[in-house]
Every structure is written in structure tokens, then in C-alpha cells.
Protein backbone atom coordinates (compact mmCIF):
# COMPACT_ATOMS: atom_id res chain seq x y z
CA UNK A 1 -47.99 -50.53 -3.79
CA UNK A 2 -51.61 -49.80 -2.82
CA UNK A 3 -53.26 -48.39 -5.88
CA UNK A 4 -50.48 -49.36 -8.55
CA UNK A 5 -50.27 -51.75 -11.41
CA UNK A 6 -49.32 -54.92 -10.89
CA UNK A 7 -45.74 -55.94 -11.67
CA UNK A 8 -44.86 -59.38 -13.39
CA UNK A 9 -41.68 -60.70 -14.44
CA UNK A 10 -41.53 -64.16 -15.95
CA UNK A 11 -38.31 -66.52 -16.89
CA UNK A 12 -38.02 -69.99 -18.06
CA UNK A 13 -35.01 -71.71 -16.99
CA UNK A 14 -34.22 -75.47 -17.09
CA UNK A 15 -33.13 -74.53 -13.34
CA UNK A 16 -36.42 -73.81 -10.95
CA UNK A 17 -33.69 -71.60 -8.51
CA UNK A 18 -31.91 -69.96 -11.80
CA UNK A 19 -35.26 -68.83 -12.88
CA UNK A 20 -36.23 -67.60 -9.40
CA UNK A 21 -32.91 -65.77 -9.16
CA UNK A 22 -33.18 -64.40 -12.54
CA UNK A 23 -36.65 -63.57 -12.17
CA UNK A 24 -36.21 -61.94 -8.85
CA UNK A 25 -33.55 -59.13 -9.89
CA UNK A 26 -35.48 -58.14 -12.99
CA UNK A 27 -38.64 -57.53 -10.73
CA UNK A 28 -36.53 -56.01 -8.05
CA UNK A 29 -35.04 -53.69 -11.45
CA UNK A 30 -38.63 -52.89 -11.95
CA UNK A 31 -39.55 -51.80 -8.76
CA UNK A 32 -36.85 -49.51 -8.15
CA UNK A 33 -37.71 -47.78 -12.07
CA UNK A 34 -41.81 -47.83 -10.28
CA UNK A 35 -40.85 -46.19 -7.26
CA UNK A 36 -38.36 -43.46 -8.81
CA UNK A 37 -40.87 -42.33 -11.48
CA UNK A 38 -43.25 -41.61 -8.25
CA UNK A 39 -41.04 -40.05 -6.61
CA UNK A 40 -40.22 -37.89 -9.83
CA UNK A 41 -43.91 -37.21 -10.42
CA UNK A 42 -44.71 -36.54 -6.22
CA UNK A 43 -41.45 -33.76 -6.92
CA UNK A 44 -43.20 -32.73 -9.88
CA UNK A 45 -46.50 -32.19 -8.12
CA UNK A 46 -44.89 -30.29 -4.99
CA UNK A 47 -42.99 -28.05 -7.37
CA UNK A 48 -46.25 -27.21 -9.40
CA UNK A 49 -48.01 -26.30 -6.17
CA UNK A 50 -44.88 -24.59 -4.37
CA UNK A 51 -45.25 -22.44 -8.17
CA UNK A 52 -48.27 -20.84 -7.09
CA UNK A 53 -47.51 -19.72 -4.00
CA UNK A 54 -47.69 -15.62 -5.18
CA UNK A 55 -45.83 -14.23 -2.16
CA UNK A 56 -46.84 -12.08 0.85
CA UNK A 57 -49.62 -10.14 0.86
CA UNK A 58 -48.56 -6.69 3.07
């Protein structure tokens, strides 16, 4: 994600393709926490902006 921290997950298995596995859901876990705290900030933001709208101006 251009602009974002860096994720990194690390596990230490006696199994190189345990460790991979194991390592791969927990950053794939992370990512989907990342990307729904954007998207509940970027809701955040457009609500803040739709609040100052005032209304028509007859």
C-alpha cells in the first residue's frame, strides 16, 4: 500500500512450508485489519465533510 507502514510477520518452525503457511495467514490477518481501519477512517473523513455541507442557499 503506497504510503503505508510496512507489514512483517515472522514464525519459526522446524518446517520451512509450516512457517510459510503460518506466516502467510497471520500477514494476510493483518492486511485485512490495515485495509478495514482505512476504509473506517476514508468513511470517517467523507462523513466529516458530507457534515458541513449547510444546505441550499435560496
Amino acid at each position: 500500500m503506497k504510503g503505508a507502514a510496512d507489514l512483517i510477520v515472522e514464525d519459526v518452525q522446524d518446517d520451512i512450508y509450516v512457517a510459510i503457511d503460518r506466516a502467510s495467514e497471520r500477514i494476510g490477518r493483518l492486511l485485512d485489519r490495515r485495509l478495514a481501519q482505512l476504509r473506517e477512517h476514508a468513511g470517517v473523513a467523507r462523513r466529516d465533510r458530507e457534515s458541513l455541507v449547510v444546505g441550499d442557499s435560496d
